[in-house]
PDB file of N, CA and C in Angstrom:
ATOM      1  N   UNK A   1      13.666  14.625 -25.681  1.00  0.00           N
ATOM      2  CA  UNK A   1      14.999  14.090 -25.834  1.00  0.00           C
ATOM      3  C   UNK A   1      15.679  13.924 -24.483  1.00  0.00           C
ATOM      4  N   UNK A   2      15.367  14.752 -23.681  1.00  0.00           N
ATOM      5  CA  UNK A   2      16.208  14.681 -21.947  1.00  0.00           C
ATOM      6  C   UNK A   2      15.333  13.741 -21.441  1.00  0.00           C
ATOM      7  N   UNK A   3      14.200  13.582 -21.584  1.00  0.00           N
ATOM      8  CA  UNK A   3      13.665  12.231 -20.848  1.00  0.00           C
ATOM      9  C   UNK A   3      14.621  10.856 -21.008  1.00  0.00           C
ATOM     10  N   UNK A   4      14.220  10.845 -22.651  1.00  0.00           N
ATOM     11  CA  UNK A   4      14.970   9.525 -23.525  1.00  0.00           C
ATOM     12  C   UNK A   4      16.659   9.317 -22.839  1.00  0.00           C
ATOM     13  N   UNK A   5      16.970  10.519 -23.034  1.00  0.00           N
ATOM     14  CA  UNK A   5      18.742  10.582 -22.482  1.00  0.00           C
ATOM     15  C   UNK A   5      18.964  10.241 -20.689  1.00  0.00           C
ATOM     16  N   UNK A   6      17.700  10.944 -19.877  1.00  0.00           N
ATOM     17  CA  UNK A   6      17.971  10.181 -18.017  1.00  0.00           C
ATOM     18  C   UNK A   6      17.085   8.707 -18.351  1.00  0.00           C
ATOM     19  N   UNK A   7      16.384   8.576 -19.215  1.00  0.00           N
ATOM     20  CA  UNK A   7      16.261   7.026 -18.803  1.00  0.00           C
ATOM     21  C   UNK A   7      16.923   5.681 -19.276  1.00  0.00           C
ATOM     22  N   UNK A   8      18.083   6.564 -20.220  1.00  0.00           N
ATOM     23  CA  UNK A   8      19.349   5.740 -20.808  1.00  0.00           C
ATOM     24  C   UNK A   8      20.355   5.798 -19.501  1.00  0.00           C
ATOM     25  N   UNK A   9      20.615   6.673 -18.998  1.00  0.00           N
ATOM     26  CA  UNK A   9      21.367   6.928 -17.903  1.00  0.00           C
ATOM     27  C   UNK A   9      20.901   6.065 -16.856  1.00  0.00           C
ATOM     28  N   UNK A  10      19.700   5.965 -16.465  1.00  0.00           N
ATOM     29  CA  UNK A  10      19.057   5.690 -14.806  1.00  0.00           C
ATOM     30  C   UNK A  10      19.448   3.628 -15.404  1.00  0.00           C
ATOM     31  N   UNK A  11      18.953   3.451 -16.868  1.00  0.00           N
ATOM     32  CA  UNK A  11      18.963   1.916 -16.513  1.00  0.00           C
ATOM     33  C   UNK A  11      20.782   1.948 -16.799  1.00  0.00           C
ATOM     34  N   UNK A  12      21.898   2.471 -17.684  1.00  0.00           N
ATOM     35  CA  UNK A  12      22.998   2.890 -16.990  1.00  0.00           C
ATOM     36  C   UNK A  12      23.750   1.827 -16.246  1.00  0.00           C
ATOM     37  N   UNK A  13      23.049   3.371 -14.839  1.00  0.00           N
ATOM     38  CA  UNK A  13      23.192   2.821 -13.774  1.00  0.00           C
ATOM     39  C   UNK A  13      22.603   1.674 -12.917  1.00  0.00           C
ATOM     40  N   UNK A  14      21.609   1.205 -13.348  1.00  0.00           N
ATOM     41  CA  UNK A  14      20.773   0.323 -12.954  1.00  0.00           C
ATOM     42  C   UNK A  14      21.899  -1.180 -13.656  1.00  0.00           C
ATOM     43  N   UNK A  15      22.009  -1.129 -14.427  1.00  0.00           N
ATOM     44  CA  UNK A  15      23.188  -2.304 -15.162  1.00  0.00           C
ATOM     45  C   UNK A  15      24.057  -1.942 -14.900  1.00  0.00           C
ATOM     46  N   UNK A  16      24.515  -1.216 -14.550  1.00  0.00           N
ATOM     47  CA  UNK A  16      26.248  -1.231 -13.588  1.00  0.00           C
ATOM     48  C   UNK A  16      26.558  -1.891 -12.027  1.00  0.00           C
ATOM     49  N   UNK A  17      25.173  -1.541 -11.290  1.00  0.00           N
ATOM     50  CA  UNK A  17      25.008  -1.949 -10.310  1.00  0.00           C
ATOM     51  C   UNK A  17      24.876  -3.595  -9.912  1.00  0.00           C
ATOM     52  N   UNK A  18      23.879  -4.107 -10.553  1.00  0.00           N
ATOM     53  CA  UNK A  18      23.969  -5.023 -10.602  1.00  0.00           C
ATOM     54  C   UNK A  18      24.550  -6.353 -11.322  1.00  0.00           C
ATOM     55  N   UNK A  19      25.439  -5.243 -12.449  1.00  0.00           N
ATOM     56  CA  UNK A  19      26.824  -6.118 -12.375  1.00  0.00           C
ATOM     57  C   UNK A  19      27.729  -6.367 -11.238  1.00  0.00           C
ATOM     58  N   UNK A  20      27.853  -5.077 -11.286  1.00  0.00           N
ATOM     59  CA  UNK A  20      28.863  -4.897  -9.894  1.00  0.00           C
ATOM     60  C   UNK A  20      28.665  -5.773  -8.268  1.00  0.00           C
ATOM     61  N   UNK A  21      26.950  -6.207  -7.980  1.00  0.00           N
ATOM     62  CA  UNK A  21      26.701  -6.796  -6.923  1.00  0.00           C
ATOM     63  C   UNK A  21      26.553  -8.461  -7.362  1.00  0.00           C
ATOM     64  N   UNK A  22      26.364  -8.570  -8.646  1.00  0.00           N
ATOM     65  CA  UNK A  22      26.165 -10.147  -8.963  1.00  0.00           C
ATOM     66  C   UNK A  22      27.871 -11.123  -8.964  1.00  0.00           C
ATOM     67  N   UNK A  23      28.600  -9.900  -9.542  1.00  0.00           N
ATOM     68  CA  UNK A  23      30.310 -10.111  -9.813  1.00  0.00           C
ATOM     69  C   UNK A  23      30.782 -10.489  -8.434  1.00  0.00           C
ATOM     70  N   UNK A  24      30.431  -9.679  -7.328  1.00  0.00           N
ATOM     71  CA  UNK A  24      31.143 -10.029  -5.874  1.00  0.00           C
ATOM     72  C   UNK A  24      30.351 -10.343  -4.846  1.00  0.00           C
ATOM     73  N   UNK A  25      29.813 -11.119  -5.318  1.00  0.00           N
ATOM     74  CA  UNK A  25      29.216 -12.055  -3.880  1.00  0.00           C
ATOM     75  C   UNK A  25      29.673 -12.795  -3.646  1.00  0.00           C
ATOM     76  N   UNK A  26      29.341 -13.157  -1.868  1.00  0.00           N
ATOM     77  CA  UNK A  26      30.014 -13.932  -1.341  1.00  0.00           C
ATOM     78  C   UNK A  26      28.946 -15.023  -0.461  1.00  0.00           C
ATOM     79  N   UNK A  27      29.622 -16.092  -0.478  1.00  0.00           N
ATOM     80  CA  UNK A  27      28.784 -17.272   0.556  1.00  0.00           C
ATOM     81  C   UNK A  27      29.618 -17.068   1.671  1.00  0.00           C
ATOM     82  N   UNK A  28      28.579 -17.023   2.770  1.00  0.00           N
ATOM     83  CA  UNK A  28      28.135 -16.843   4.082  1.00  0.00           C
ATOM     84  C   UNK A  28      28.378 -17.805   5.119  1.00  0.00           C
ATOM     85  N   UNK A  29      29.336 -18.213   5.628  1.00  0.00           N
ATOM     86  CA  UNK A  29      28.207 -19.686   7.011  1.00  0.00           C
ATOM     87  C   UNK A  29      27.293 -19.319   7.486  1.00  0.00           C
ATOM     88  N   UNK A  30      26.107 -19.944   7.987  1.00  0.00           N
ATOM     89  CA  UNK A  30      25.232 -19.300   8.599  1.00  0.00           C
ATOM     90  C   UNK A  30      25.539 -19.789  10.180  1.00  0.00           C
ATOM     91  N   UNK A  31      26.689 -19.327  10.488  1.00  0.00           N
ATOM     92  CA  UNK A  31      26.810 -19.500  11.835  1.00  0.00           C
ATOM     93  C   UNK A  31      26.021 -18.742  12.791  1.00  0.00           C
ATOM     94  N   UNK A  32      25.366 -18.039  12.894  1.00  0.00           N
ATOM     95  CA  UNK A  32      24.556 -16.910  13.827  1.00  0.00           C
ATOM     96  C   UNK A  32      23.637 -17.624  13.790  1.00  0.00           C
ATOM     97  N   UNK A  33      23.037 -17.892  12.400  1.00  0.00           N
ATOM     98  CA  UNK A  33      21.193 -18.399  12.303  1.00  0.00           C
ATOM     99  C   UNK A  33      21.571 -19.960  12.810  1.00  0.00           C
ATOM    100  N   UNK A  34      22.386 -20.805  12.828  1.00  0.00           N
ATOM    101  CA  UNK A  34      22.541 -22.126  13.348  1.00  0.00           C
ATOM    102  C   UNK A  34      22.842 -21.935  15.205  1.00  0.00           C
ATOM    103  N   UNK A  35      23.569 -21.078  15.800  1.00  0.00           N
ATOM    104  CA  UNK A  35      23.333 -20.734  16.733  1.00  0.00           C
ATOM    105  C   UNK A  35      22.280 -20.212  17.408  1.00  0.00           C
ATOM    106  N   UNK A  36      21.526 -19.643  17.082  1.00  0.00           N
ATOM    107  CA  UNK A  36      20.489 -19.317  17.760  1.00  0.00           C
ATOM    108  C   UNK A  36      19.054 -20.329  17.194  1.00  0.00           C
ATOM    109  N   UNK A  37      18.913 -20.833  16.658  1.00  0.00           N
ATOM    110  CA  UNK A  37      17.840 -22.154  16.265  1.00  0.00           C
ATOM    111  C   UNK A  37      18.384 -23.110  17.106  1.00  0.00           C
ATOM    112  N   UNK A  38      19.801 -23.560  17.573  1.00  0.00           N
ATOM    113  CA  UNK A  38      19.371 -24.524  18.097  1.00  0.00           C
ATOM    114  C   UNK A  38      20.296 -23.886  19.674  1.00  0.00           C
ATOM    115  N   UNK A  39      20.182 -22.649  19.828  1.00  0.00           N
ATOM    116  CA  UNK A  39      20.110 -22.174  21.585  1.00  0.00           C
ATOM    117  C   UNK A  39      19.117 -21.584  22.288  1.00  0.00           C
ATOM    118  N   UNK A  40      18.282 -20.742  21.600  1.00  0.00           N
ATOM    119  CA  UNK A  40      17.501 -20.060  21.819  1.00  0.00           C
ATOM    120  C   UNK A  40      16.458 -20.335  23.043  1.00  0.00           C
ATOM    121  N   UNK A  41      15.933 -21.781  23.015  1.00  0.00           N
ATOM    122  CA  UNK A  41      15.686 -22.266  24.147  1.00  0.00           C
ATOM    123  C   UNK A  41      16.149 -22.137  25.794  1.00  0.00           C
ATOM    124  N   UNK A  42      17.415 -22.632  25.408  1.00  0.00           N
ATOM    125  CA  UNK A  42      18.331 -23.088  26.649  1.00  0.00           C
ATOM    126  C   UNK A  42      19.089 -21.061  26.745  1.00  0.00           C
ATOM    127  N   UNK A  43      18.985 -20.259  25.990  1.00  0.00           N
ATOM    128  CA  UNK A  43      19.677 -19.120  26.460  1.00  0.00           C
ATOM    129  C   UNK A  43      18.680 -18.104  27.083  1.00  0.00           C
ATOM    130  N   UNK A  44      17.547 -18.329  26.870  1.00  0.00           N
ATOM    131  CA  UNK A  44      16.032 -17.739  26.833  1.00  0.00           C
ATOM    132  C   UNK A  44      14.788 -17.471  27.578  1.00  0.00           C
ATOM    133  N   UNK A  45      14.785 -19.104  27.057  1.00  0.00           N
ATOM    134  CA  UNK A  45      13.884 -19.882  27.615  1.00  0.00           C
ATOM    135  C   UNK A  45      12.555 -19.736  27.803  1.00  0.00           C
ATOM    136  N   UNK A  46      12.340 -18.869  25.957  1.00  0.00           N
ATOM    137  CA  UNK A  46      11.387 -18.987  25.075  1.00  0.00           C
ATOM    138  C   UNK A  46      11.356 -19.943  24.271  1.00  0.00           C
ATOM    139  N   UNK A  47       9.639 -19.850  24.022  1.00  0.00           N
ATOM    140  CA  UNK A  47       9.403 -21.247  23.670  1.00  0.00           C
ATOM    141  C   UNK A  47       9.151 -21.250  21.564  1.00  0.00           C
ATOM    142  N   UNK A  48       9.363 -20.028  21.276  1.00  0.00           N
ATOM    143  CA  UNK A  48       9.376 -19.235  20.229  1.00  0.00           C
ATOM    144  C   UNK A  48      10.651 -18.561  19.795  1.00  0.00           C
ATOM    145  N   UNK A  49      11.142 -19.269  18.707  1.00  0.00           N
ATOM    146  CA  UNK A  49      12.269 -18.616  18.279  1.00  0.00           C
ATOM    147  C   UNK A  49      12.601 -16.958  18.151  1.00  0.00           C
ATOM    148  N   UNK A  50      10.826 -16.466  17.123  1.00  0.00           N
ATOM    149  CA  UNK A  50      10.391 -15.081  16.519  1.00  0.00           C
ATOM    150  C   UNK A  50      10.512 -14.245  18.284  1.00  0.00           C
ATOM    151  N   UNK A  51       9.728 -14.791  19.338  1.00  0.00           N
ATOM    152  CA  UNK A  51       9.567 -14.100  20.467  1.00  0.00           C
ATOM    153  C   UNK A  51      11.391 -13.549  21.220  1.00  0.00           C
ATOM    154  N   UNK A  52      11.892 -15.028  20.962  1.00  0.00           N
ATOM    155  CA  UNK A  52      13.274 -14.768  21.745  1.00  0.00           C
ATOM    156  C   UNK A  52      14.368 -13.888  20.585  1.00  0.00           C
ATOM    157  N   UNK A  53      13.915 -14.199  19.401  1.00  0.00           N
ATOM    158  CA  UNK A  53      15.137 -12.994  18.777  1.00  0.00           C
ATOM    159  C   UNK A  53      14.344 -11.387  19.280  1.00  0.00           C
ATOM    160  N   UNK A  54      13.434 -11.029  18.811  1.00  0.00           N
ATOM    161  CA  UNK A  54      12.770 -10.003  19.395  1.00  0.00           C
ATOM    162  C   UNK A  54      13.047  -9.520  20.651  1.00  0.00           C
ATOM    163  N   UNK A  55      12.293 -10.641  21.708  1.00  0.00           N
ATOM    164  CA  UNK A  55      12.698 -10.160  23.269  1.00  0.00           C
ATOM    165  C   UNK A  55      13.558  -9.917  24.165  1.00  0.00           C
ATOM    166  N   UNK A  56      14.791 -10.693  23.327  1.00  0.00           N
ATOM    167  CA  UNK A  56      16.166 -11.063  24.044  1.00  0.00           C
ATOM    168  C   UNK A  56      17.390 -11.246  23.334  1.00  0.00           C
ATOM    169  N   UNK A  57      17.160 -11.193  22.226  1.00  0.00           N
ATOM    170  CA  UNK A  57      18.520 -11.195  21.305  1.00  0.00           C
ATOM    171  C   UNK A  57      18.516  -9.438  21.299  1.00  0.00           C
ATOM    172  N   UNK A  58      17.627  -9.209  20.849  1.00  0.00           N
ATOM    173  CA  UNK A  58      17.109  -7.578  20.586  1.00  0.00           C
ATOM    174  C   UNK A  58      16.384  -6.387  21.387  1.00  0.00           C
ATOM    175  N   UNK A  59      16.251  -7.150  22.617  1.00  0.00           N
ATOM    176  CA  UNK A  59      15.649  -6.267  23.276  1.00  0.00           C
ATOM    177  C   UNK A  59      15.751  -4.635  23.338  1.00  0.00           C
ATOM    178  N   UNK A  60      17.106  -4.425  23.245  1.00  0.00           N
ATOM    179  CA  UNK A  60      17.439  -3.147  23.679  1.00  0.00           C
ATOM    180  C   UNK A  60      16.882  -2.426  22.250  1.00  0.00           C
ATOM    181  N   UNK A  61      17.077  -2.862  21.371  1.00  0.00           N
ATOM    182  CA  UNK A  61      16.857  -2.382  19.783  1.00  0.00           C
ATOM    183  C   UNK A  61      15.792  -2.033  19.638  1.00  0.00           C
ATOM    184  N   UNK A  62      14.612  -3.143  20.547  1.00  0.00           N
ATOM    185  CA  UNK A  62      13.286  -3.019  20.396  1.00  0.00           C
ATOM    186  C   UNK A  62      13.066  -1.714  21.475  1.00  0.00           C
ATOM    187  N   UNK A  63      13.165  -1.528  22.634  1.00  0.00           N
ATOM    188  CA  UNK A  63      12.785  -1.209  23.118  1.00  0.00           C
ATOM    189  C   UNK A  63      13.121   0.799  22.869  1.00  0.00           C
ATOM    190  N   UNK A  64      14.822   0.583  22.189  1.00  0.00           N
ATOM    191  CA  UNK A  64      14.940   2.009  21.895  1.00  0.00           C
ATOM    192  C   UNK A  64      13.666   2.607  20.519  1.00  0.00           C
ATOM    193  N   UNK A  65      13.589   1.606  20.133  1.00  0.00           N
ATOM    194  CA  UNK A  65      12.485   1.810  18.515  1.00  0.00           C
ATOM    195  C   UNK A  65      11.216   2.261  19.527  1.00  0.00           C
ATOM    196  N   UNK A  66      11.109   1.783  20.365  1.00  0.00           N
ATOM    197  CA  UNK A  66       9.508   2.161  20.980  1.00  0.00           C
ATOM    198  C   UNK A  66      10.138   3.436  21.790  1.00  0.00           C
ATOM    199  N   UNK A  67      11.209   3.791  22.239  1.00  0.00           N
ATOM    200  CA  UNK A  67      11.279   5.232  23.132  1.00  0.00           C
ATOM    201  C   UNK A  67      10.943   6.284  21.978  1.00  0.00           C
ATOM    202  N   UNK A  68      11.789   5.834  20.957  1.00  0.00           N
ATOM    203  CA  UNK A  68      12.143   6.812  19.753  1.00  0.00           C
ATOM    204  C   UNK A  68      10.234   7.045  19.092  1.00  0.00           C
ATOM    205  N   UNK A  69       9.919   6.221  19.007  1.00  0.00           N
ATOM    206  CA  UNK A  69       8.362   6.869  18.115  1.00  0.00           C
ATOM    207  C   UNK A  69       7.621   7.512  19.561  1.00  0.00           C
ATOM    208  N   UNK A  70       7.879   7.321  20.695  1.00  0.00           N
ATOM    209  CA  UNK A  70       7.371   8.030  22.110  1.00  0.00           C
ATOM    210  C   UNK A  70       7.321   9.146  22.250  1.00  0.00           C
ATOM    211  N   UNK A  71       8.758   9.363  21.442  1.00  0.00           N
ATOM    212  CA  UNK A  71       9.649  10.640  21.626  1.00  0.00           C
ATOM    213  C   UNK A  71       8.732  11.448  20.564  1.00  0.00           C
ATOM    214  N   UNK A  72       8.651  10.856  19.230  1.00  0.00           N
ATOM    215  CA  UNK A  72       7.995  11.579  18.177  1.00  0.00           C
ATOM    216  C   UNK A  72       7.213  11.825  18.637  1.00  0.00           C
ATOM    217  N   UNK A  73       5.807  10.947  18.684  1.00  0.00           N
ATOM    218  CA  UNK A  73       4.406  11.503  18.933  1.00  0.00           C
ATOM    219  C   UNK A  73       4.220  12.430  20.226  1.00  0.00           C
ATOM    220  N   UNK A  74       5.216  12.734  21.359  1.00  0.00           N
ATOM    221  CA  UNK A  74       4.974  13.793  21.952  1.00  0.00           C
ATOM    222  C   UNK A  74       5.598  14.885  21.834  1.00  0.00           C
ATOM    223  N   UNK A  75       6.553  14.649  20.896  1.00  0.00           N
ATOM    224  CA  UNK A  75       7.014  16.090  20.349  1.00  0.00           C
ATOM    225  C   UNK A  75       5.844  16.542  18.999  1.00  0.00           C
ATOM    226  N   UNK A  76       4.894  15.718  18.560  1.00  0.00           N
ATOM    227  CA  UNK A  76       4.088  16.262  17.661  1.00  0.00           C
ATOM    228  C   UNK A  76       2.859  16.790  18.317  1.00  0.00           C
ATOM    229  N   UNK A  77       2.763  16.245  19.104  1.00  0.00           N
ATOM    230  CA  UNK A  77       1.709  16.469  20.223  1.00  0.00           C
ATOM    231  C   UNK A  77       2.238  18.413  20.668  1.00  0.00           C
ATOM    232  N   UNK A  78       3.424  18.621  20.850  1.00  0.00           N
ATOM    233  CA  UNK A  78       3.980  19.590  21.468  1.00  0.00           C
ATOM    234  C   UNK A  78       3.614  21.081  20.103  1.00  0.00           C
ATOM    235  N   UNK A  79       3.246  20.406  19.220  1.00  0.00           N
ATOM    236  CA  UNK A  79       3.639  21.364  17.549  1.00  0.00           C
ATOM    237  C   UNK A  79       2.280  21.661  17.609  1.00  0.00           C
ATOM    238  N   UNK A  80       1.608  20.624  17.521  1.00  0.00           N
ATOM    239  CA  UNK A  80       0.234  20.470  16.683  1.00  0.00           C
ATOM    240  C   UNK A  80      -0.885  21.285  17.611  1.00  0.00           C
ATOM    241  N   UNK A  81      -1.798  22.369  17.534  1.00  0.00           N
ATOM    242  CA  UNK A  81      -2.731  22.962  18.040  1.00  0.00           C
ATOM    243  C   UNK A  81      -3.743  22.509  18.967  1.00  0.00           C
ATOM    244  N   UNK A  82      -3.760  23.301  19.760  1.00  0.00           N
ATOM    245  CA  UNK A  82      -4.806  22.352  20.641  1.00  0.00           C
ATOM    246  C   UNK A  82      -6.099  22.450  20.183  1.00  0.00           C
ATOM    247  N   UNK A  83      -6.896  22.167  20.473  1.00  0.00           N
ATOM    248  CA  UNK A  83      -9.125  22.349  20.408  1.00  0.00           C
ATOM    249  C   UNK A  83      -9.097  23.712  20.414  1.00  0.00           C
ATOM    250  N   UNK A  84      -8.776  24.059  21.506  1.00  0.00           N
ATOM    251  CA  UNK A  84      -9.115  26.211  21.883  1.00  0.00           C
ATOM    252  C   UNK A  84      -8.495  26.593  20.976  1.00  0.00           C
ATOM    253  N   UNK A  85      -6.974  26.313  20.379  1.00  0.00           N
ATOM    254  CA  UNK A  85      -6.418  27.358  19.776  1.00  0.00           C
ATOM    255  C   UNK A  85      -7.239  27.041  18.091  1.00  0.00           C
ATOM    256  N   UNK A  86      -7.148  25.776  18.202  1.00  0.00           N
ATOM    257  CA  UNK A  86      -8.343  25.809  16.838  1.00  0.00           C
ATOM    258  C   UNK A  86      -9.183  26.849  16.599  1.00  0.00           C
ATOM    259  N   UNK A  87      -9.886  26.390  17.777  1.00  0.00           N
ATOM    260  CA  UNK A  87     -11.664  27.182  17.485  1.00  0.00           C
ATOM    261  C   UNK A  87     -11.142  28.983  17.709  1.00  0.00           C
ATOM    262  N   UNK A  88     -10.306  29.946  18.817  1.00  0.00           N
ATOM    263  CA  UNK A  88      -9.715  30.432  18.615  1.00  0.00           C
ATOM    264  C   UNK A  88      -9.440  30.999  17.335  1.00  0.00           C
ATOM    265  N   UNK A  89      -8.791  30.685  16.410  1.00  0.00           N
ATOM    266  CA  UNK A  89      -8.120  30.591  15.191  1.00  0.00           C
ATOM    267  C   UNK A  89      -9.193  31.084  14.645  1.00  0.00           C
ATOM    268  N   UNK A  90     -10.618  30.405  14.345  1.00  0.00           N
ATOM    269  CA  UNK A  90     -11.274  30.564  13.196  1.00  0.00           C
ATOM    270  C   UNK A  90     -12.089  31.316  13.572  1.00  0.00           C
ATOM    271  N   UNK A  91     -12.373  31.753  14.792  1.00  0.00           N
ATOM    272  CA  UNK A  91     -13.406  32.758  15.413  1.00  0.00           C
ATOM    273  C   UNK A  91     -12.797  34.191  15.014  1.00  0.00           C
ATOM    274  N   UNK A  92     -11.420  33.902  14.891  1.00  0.00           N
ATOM    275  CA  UNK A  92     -10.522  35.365  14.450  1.00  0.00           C
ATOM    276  C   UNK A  92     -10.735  35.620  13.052  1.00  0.00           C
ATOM    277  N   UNK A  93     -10.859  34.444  12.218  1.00  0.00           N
ATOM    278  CA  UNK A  93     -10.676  34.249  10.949  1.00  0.00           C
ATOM    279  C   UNK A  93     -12.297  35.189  10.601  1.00  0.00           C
ATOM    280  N   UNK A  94     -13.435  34.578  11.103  1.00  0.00           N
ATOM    281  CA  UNK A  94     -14.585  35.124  11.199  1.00  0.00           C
ATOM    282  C   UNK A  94     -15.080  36.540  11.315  1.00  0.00           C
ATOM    283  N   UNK A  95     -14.436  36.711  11.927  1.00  0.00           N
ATOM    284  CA  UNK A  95     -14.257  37.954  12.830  1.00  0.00           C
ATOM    285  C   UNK A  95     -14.061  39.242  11.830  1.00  0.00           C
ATOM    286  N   UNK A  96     -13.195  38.764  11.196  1.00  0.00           N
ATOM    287  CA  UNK A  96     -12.310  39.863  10.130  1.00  0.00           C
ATOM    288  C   UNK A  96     -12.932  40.311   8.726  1.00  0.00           C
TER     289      UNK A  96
END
């Protein structure tokens, strides 16, 4: 019966929501995407739209996304056991 009763609830909410987002939408200009299709060239001076939003609209975005997973994998690097403390480990394990 509590299944039957959260999956009356979950669609609910699932039909509230997308009342609620279909009721207030709004149209857009696409002033940004018409600006940069036809500047991108002349601001750039890439020859690739995909390259110049990436390289130069976004650079900094891109480039913090690549410090930030840098950052991860050598702080996992910093957690994760080395070879010795492995073998270490199981020679103790053995041992006992």
């Amino acid at each position: 019966m509590s299944r039957f009763l959260s999956a009356i609830l979950v669609l609910g909410v699932l039909a509230a929501v997308l009342g609620i987002t279909t009721a207030h939408q709004e149209i857009l200009e696409p002033q940004l995407y018409l600006y940069i299709t036809e500047n991108f060239k002349a601001d750039t001076g890439a020859h690739n739209a995909v390259a110049a939003i990436l390289l130069n609209y976004r650079m900094y975005d891109t480039m913090f996304e690549a410090l930030i997973l840098l950052t991860a994998i050598i702080g996992m690097k910093q957690f994760l056991p080395s070879q010795e403390e492995l073998a270490d480990a199981t020679e103790d394990g053995k041992k006992r």
